[in-house]
C-alpha atoms as a PDB file:
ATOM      1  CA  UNK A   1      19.719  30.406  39.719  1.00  0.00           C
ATOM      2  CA  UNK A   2      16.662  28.427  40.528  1.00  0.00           C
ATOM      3  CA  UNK A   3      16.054  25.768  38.378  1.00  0.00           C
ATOM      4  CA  UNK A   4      12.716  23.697  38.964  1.00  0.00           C
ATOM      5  CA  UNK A   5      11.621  20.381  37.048  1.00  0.00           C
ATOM      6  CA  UNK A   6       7.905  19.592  36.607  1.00  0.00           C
ATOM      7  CA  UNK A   7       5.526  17.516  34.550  1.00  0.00           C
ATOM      8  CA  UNK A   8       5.403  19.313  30.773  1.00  0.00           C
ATOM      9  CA  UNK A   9       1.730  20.330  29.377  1.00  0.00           C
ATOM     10  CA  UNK A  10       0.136  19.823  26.577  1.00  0.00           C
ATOM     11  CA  UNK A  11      -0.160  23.218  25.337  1.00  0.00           C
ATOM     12  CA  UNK A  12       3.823  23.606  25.619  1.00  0.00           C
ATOM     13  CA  UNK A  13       4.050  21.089  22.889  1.00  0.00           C
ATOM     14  CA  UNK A  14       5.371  23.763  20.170  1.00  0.00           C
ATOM     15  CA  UNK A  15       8.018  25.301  22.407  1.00  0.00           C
ATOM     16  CA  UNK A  16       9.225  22.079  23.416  1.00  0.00           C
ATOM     17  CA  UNK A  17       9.693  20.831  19.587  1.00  0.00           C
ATOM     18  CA  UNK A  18      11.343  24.433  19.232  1.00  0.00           C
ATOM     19  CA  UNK A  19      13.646  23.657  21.919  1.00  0.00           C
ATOM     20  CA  UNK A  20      14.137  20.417  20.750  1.00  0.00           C
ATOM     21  CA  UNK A  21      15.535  21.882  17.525  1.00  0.00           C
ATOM     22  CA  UNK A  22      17.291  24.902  19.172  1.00  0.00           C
ATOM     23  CA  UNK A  23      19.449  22.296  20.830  1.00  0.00           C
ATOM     24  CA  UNK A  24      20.467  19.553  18.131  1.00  0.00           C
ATOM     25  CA  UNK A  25      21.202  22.413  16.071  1.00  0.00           C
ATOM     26  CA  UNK A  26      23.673  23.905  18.567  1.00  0.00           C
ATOM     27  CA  UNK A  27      25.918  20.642  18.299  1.00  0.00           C
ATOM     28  CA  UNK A  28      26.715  21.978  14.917  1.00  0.00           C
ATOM     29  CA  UNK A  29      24.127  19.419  13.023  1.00  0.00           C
ATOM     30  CA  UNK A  30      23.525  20.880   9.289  1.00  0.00           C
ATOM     31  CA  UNK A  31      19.410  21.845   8.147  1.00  0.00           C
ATOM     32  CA  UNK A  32      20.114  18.906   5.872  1.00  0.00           C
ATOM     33  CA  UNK A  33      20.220  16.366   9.070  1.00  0.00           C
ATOM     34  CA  UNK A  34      17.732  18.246  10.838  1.00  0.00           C
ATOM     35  CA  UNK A  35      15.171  17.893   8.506  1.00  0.00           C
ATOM     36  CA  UNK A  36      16.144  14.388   8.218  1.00  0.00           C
ATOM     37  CA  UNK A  37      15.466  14.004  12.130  1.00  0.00           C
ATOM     38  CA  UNK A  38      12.175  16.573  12.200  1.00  0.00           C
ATOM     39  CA  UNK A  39      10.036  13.422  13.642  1.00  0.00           C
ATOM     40  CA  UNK A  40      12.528  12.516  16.277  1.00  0.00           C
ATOM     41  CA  UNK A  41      12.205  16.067  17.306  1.00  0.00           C
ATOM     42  CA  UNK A  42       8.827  16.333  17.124  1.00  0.00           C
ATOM     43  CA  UNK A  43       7.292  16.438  20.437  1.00  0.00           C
ATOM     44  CA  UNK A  44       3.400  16.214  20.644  1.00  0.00           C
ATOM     45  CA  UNK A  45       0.898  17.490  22.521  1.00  0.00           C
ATOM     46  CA  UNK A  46      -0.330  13.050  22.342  1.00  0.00           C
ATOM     47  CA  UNK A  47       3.131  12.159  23.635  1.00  0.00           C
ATOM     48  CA  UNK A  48       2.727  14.436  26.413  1.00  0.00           C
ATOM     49  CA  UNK A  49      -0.282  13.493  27.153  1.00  0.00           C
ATOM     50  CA  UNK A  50       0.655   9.127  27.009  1.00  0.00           C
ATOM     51  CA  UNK A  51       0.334   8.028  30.492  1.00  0.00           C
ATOM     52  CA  UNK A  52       3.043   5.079  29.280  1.00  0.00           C
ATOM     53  CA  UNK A  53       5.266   8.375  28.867  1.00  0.00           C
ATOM     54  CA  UNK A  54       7.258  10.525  31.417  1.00  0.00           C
ATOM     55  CA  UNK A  55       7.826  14.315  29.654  1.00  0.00           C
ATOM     56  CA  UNK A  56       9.634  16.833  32.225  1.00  0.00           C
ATOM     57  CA  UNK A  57      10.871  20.165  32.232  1.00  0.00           C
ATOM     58  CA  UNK A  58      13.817  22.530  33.647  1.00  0.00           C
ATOM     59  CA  UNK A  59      12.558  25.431  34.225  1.00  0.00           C
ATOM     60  CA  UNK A  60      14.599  28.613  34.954  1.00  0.00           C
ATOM     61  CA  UNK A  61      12.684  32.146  36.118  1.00  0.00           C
ATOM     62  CA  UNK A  62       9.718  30.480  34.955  1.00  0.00           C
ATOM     63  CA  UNK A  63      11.556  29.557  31.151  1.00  0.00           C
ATOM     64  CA  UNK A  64      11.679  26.311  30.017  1.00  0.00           C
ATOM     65  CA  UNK A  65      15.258  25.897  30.129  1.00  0.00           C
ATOM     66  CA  UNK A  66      15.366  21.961  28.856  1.00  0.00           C
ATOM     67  CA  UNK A  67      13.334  18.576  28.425  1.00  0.00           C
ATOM     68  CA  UNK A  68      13.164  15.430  28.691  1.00  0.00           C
ATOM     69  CA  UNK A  69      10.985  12.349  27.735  1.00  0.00           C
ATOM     70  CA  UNK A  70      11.188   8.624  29.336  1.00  0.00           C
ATOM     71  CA  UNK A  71       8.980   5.644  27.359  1.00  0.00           C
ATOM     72  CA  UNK A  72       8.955   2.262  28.398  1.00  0.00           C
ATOM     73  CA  UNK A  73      10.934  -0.483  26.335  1.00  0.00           C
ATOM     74  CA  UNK A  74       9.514  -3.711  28.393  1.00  0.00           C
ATOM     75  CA  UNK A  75       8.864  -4.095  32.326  1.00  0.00           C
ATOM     76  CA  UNK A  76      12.461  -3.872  33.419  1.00  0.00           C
ATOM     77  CA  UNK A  77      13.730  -0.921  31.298  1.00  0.00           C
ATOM     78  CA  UNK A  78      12.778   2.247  30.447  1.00  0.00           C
ATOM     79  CA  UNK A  79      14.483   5.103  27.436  1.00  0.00           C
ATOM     80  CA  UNK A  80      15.636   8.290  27.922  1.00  0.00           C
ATOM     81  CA  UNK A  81      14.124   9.292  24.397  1.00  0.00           C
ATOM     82  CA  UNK A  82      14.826  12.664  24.558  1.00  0.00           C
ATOM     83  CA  UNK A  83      17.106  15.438  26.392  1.00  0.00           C
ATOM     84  CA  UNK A  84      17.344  18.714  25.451  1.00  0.00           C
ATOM     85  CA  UNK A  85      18.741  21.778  26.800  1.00  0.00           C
ATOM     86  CA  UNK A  86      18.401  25.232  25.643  1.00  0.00           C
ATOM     87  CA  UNK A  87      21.465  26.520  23.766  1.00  0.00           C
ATOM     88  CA  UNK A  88      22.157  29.344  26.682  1.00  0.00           C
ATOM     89  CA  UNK A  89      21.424  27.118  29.220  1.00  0.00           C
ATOM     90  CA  UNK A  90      24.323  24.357  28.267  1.00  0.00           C
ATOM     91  CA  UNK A  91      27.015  23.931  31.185  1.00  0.00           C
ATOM     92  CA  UNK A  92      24.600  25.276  34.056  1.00  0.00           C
ATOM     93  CA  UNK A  93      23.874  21.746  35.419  1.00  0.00           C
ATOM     94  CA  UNK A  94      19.968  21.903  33.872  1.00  0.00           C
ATOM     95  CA  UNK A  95      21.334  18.810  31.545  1.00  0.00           C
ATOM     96  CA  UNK A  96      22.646  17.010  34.740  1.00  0.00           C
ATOM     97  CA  UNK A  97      19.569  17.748  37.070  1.00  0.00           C
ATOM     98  CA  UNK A  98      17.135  16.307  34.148  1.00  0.00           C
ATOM     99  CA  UNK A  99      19.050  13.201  33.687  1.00  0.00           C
ATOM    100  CA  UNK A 100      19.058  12.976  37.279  1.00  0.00           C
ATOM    101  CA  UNK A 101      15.679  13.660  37.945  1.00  0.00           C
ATOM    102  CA  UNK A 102      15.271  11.207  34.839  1.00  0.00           C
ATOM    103  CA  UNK A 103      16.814   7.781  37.099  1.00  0.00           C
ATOM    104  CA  UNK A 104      14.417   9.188  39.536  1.00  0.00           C
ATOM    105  CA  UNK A 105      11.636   8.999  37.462  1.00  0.00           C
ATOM    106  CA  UNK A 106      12.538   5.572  36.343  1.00  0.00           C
ATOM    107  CA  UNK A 107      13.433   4.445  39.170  1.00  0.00           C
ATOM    108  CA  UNK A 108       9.737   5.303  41.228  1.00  0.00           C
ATOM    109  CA  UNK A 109       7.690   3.610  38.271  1.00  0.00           C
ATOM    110  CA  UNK A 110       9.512   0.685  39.164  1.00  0.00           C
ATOM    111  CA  UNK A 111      12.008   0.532  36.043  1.00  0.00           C
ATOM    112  CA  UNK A 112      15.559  -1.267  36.352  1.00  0.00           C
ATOM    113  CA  UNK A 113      17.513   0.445  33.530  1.00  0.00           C
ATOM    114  CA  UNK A 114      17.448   3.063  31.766  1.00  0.00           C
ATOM    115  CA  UNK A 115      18.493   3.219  28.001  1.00  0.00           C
ATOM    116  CA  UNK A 116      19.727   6.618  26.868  1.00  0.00           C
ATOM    117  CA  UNK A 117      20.673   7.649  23.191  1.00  0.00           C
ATOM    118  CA  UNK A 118      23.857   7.754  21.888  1.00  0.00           C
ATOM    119  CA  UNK A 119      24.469   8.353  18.409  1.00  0.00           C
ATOM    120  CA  UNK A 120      22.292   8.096  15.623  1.00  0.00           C
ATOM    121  CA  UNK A 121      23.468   4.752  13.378  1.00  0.00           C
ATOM    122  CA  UNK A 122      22.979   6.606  10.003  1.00  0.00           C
ATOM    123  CA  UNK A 123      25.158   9.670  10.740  1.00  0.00           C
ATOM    124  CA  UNK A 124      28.196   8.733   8.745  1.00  0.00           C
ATOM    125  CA  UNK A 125      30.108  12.037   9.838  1.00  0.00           C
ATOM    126  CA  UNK A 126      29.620  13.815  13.260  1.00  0.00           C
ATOM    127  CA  UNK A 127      29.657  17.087  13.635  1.00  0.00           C
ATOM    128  CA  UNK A 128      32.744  18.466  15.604  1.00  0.00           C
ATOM    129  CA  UNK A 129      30.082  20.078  18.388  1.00  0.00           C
ATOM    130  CA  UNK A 130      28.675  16.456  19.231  1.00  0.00           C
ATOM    131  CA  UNK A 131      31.761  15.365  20.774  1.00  0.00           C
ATOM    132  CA  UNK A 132      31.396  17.609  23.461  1.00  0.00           C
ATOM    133  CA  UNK A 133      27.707  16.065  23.550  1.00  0.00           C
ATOM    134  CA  UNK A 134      28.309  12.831  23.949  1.00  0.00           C
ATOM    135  CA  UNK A 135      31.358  13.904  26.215  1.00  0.00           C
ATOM    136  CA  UNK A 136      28.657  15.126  28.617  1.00  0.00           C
ATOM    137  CA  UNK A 137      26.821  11.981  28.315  1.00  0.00           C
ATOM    138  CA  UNK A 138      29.600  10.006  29.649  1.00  0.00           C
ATOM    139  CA  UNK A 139      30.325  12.242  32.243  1.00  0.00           C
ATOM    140  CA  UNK A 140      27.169  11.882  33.226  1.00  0.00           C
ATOM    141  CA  UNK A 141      26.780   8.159  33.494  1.00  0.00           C
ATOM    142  CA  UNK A 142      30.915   7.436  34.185  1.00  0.00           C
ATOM    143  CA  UNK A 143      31.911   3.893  34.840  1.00  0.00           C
ATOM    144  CA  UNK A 144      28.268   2.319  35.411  1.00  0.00           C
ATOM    145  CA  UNK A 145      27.948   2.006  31.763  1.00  0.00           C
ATOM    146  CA  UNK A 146      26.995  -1.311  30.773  1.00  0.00           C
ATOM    147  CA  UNK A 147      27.821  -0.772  27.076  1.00  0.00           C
ATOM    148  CA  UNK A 148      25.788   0.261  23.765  1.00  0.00           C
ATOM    149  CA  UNK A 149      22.050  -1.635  23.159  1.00  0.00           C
ATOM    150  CA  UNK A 150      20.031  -0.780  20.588  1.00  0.00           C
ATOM    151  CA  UNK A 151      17.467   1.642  20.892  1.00  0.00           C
ATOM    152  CA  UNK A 152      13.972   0.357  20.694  1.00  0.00           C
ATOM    153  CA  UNK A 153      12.045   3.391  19.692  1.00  0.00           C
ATOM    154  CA  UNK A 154      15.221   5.246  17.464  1.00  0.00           C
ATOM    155  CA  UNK A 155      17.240   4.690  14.937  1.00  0.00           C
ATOM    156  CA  UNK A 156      19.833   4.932  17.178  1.00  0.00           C
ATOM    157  CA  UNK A 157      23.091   3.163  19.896  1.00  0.00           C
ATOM    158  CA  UNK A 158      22.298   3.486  23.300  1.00  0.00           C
ATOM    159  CA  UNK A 159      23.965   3.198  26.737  1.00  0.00           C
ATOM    160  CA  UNK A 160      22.429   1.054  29.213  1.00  0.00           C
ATOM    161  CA  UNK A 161      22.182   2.372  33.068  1.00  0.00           C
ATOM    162  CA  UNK A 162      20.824   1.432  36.625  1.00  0.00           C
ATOM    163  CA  UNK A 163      18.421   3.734  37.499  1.00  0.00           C
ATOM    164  CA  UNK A 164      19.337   3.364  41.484  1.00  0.00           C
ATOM    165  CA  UNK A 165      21.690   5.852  40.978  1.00  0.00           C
ATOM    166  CA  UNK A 166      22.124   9.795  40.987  1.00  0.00           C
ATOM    167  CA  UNK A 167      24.722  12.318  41.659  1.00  0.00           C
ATOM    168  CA  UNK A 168      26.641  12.885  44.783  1.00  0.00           C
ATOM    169  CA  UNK A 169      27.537  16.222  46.591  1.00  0.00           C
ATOM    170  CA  UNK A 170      30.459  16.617  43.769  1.00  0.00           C
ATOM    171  CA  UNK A 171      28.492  15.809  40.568  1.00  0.00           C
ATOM    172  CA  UNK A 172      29.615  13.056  40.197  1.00  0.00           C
ATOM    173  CA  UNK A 173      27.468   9.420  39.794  1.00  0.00           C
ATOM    174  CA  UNK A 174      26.332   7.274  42.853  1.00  0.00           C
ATOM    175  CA  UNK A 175      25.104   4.255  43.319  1.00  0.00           C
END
């Protein structure tokens, strides 16, 4: 498996909000909430074209197999404000390579932290699927979690992370 990330276009817009969907559904969120969060999972063809925005995707035997979308929050730090990973493609690393190329990204535009999201503040019950969600996210990011910030550009918690760091030989987080 060859998995490649590159800039996203403009004319992949409409998959990408697709995918976008595809994925927050499979953590067993209801149409109810979805529909709720249709603008958080919008992603347009103007956001992918903001030069203040980073938009990247996975691809897999030229599929899109997952996103993700960076926008600055001041001159230090910078939010992941979206990942997504195509329902068949969960638990083949694609997740883990985006939010590494992600501190990467950050990291080269000069960025000191990176805010990613955690939990939306208004869900007053979480589906049993998000757990393992959120489990991934602190796998990914381990012990070098600062702690939960608010999100500037969601309604939503966020963990706070140095971008000088990525994943070792093992998968596992380096500084």
């Amino acid at each position: 498996m060859t998995i490649r990330i590159r800039p996203a276009r403009k004319d992949e817009a409409g998959a990408l909000t697709e995918l976008s969907r595809r994925s927050k559904a499979y953590w067993g969120y209801d149409n109810a909430f979805l529909a709720a969060c249709a603008d958080e999972l919008y992603i347009g063809p103007a956001a992918l074209d903001d030069m203040n925005q980073t938009w990247r995707v996975a691809t897999e035997a030229d599929s899109i197999a997952g996103v993700y979308g960076l926008a600055p929050v001041n001159a230090e730090t910078v939010e992941l404000e979206a990942l997504f990973v195509e329902p068949g493609a969960i638990g083949k690393g694609i997740g883990r390579r985006l939010v590494d190329d992600a501190l990467q990204q950050a990291q080269a535009h000069g960025f000191q932290r990176m805010i990613t999201n955690r939990t939306h503040q208004h869900d007053t019950t979480v589906p049993a699927g998000i757990t393992a969600g959120l489990g991934f996210l602190q796998r990914v990011n381990g012990q070098i979690i600062d702690g939960l910030v608010a999100s500037q550009h969601s309604n939503c918690l966020a963990q706070s992370v140095p971008v000088g760091v990525g994943f070792d030989a093992h998968g596992q987080f380096a500084a």
